[in-house]
C-alpha atoms as a PDB file:
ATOM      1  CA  UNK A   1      -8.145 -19.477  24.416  1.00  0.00           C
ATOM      2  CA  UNK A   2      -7.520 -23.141  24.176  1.00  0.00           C
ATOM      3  CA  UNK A   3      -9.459 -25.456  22.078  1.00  0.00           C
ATOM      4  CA  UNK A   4      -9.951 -29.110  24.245  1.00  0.00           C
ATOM      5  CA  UNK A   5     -10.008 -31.713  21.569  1.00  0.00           C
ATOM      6  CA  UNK A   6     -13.455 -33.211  21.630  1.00  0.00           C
ATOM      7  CA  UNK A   7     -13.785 -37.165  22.759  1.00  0.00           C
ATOM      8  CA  UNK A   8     -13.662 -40.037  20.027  1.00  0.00           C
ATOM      9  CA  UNK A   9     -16.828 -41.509  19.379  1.00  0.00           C
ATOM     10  CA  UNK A  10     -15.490 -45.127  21.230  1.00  0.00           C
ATOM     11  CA  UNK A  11     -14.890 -43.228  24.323  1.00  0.00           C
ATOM     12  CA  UNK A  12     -18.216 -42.121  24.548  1.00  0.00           C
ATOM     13  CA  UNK A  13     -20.095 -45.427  23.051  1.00  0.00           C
ATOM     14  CA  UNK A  14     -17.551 -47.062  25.810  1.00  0.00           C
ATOM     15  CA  UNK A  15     -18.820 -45.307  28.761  1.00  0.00           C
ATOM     16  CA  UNK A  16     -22.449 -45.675  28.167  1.00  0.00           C
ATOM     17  CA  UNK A  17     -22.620 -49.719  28.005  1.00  0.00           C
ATOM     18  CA  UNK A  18     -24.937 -50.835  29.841  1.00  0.00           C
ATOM     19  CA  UNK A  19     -24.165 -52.736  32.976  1.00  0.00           C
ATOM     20  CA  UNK A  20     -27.085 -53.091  34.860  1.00  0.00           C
ATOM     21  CA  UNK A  21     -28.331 -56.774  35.458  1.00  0.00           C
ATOM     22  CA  UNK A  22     -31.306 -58.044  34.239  1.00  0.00           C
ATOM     23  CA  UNK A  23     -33.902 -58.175  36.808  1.00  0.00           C
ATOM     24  CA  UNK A  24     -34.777 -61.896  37.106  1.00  0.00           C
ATOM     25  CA  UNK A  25     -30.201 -61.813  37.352  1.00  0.00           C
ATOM     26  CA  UNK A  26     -30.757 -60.019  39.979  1.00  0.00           C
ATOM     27  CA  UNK A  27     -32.819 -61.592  41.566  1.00  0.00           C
ATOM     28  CA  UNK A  28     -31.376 -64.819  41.551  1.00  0.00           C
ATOM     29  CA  UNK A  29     -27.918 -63.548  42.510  1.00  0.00           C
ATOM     30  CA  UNK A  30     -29.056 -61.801  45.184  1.00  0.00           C
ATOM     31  CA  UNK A  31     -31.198 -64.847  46.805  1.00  0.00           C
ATOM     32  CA  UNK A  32     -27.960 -67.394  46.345  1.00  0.00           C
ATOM     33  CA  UNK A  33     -25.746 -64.579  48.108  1.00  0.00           C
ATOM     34  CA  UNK A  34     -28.682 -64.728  50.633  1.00  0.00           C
ATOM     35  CA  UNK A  35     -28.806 -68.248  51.084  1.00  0.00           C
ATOM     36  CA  UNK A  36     -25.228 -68.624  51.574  1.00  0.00           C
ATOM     37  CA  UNK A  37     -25.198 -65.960  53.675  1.00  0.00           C
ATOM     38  CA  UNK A  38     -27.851 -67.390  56.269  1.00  0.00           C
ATOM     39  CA  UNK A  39     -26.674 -70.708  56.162  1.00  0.00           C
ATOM     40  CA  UNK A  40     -22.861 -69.855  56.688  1.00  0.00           C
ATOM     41  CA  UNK A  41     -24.202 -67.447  59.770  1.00  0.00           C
ATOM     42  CA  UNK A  42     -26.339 -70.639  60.835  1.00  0.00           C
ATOM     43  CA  UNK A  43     -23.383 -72.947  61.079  1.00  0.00           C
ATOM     44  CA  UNK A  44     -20.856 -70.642  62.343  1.00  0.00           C
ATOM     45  CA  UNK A  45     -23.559 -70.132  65.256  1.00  0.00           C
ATOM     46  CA  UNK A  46     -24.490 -73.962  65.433  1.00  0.00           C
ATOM     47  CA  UNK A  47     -20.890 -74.793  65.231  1.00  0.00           C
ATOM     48  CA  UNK A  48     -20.208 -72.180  67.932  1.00  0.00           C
ATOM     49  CA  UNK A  49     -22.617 -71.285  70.328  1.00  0.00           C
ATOM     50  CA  UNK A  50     -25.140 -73.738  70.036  1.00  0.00           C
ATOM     51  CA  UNK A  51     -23.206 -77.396  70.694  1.00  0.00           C
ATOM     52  CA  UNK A  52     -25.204 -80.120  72.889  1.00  0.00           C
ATOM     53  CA  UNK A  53     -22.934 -81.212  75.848  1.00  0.00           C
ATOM     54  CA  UNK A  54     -24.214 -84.477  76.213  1.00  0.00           C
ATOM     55  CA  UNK A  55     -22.267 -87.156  78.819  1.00  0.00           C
ATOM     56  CA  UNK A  56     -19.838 -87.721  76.518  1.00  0.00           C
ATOM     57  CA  UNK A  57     -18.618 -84.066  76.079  1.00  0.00           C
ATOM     58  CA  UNK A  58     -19.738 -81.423  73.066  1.00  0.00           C
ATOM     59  CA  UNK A  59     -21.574 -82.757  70.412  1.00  0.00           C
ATOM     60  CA  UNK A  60     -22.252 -81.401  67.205  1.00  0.00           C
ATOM     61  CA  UNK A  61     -25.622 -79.554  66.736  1.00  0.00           C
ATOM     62  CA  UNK A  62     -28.305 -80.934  64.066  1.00  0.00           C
ATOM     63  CA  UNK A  63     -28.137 -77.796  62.907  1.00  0.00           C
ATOM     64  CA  UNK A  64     -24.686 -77.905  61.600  1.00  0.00           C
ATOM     65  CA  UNK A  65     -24.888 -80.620  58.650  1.00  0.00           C
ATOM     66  CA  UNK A  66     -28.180 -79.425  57.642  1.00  0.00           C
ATOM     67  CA  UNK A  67     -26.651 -75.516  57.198  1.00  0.00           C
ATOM     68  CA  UNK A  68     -23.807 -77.043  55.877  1.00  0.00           C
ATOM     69  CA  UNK A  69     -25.963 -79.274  53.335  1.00  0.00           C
ATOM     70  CA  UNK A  70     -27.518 -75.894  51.954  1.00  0.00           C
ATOM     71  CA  UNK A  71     -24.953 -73.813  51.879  1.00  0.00           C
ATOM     72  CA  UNK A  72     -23.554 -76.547  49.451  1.00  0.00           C
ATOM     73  CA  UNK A  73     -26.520 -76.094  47.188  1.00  0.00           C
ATOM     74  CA  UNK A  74     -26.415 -72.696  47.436  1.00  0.00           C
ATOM     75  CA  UNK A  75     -22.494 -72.724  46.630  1.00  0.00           C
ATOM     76  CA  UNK A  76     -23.473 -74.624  43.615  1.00  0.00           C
ATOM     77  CA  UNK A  77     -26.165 -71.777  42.622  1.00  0.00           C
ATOM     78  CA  UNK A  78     -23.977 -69.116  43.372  1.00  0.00           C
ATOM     79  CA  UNK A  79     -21.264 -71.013  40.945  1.00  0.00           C
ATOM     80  CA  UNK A  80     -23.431 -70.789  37.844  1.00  0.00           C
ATOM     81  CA  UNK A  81     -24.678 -66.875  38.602  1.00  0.00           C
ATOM     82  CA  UNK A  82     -20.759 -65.993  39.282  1.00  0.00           C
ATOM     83  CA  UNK A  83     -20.171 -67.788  35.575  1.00  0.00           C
ATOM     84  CA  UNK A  84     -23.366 -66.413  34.022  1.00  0.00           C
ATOM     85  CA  UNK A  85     -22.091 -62.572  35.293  1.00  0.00           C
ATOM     86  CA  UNK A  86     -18.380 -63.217  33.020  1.00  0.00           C
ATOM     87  CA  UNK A  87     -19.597 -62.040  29.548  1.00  0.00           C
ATOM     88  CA  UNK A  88     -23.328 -60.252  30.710  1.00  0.00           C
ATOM     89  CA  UNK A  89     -21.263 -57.942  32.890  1.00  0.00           C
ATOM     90  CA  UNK A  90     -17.874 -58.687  33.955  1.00  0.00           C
ATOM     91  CA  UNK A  91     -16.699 -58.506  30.427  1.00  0.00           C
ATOM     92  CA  UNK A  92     -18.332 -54.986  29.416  1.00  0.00           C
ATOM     93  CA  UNK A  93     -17.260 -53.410  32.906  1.00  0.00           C
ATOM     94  CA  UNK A  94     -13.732 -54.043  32.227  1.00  0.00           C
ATOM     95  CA  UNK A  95     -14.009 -52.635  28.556  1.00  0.00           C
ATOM     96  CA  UNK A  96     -15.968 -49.929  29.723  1.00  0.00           C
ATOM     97  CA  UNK A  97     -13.422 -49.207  32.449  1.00  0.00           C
ATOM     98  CA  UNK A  98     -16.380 -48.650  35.510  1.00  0.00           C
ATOM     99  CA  UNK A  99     -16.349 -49.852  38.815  1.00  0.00           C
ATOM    100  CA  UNK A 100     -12.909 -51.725  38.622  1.00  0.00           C
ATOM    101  CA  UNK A 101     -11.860 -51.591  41.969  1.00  0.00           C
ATOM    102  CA  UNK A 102     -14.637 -53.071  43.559  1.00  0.00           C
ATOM    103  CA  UNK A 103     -15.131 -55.657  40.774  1.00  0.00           C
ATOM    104  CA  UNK A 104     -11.824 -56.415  40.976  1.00  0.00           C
ATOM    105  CA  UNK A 105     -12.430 -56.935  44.939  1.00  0.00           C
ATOM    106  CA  UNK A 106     -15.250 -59.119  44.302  1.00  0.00           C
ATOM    107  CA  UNK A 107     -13.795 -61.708  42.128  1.00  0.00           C
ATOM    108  CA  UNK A 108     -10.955 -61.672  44.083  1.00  0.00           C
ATOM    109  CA  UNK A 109     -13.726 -62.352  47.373  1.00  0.00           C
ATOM    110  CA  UNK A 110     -15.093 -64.989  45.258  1.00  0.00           C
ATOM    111  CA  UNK A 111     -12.408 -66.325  44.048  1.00  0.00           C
ATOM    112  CA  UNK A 112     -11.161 -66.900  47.868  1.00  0.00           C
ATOM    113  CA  UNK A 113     -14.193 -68.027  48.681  1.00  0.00           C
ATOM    114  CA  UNK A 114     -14.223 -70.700  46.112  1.00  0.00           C
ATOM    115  CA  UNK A 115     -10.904 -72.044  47.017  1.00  0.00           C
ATOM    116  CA  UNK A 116     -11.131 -71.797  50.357  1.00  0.00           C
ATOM    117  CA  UNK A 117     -14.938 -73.744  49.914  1.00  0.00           C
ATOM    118  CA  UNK A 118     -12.943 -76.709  47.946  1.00  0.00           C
ATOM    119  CA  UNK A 119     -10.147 -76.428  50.096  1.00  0.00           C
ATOM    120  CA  UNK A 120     -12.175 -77.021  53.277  1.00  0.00           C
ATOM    121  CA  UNK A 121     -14.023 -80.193  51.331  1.00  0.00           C
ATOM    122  CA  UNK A 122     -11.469 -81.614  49.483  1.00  0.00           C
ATOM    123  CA  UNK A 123      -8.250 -80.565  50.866  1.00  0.00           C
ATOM    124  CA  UNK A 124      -8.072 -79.656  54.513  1.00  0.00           C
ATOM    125  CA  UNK A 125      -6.292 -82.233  56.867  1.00  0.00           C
ATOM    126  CA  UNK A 126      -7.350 -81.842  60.365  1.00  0.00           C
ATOM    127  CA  UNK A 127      -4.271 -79.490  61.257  1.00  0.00           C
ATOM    128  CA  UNK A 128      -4.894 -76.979  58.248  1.00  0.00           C
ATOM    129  CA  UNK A 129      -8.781 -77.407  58.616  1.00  0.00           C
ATOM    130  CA  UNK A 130      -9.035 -74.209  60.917  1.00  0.00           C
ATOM    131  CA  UNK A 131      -6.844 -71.984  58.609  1.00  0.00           C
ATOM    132  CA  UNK A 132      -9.286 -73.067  55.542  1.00  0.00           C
ATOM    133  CA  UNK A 133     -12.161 -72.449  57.652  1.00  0.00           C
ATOM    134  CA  UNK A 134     -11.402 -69.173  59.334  1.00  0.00           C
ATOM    135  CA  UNK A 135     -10.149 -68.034  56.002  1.00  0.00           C
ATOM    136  CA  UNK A 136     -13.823 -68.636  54.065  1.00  0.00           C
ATOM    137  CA  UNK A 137     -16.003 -67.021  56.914  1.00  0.00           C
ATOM    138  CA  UNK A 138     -13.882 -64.309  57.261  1.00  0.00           C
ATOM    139  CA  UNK A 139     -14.208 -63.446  53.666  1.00  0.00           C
ATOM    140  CA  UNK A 140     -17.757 -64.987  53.298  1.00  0.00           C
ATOM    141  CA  UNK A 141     -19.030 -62.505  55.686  1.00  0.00           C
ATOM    142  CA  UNK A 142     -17.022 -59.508  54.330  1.00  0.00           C
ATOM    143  CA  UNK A 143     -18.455 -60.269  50.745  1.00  0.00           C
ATOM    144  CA  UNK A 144     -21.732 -59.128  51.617  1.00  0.00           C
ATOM    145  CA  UNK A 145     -20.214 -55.237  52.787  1.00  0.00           C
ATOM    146  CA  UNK A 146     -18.522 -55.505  49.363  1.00  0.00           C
ATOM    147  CA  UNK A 147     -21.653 -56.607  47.530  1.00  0.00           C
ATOM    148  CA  UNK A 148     -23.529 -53.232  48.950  1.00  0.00           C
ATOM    149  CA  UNK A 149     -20.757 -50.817  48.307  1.00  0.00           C
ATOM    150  CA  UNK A 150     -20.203 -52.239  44.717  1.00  0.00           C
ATOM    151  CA  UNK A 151     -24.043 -52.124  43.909  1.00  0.00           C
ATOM    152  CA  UNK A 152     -23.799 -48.789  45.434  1.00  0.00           C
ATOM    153  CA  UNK A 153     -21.089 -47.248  43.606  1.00  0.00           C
ATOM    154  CA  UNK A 154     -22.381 -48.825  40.252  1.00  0.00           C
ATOM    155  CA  UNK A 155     -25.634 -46.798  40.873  1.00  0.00           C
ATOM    156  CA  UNK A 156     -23.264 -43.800  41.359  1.00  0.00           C
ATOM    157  CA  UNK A 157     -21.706 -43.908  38.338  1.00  0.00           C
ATOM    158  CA  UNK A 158     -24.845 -44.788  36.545  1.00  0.00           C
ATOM    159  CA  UNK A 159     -26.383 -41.716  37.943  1.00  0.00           C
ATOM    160  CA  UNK A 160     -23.323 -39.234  37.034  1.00  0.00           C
ATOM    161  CA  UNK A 161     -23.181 -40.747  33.291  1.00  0.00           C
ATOM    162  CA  UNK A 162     -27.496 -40.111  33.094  1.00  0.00           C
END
């Protein structure tokens, strides 16, 4: 009969930290992700599908600078959230070891998204413009898939730990 060696007591205090956000955290992330969200699908459309020919050829929509002038604010928003998230639950996942991979995935996602977001304002000529730009939707629009299946697989382990 073998005897299993029974867990240290830091093991056990480390799985059990709480990582749930605060509701009103939440809340707020979750409306900046939506913002951003709407007004990135708003331009890409705009920018896309929705261009004025006029005499003079395409134009640009009205639609695009306003989209573009709110998904700036949101940017901004989503900025202070992704900083507020570092030691409130960032910070405690990684000591508690839960849900790495698809944390890791999201900063990564964010990460790309920030760079590609300062990239396309501050950096982009008009021949690398199109790289930057295809770049952030591309992962702007994958970030909300990862947003669900990390939410979802933090409830998971939640649940399995209850």
């Amino acid at each position: 009969m073998s005897h299993k060696p029974a867990p240290h007591p830091a093991a056990h205090a480390r799985n059990h930290i709480n990582l749930r956000l605060e509701r009103w955290h939440r809340r707020y992330i979750y409306l900046s992700c939506a913002i951003l969200f709407a007004t990135g699908v708003a331009w890409l459309v705009a920018h896309f599908f929705l261009r004025p020919v006029s005499e003079f050829g395409e134009t640009v929509n009205p639609l695009e600078p306003w989209a573009m002038k709110l998904h700036g604010a949101g940017a901004m928003a989503m900025l202070f959230f992704l900083g507020s998230l570092m030691n409130s639950h960032i910070r405690r996942a990684l000591k508690a070891g839960r849900n790495l991979v698809s944390g890791w995935a999201m900063i990564f996602v964010n990460s790309t998204l920030t760079a590609t977001g300062f990239g396309l304002y501050y950096l982009a000529s008009e021949g690398s413009r199109p790289l930057w730009s295809v770049t952030h939707w591309i992962a702007g629009l994958g970030l909300g898939l990862l947003i669900v299946l990390h939410v979802v697989l933090g409830h998971r382990a939640r649940l399995r730990m209850a």
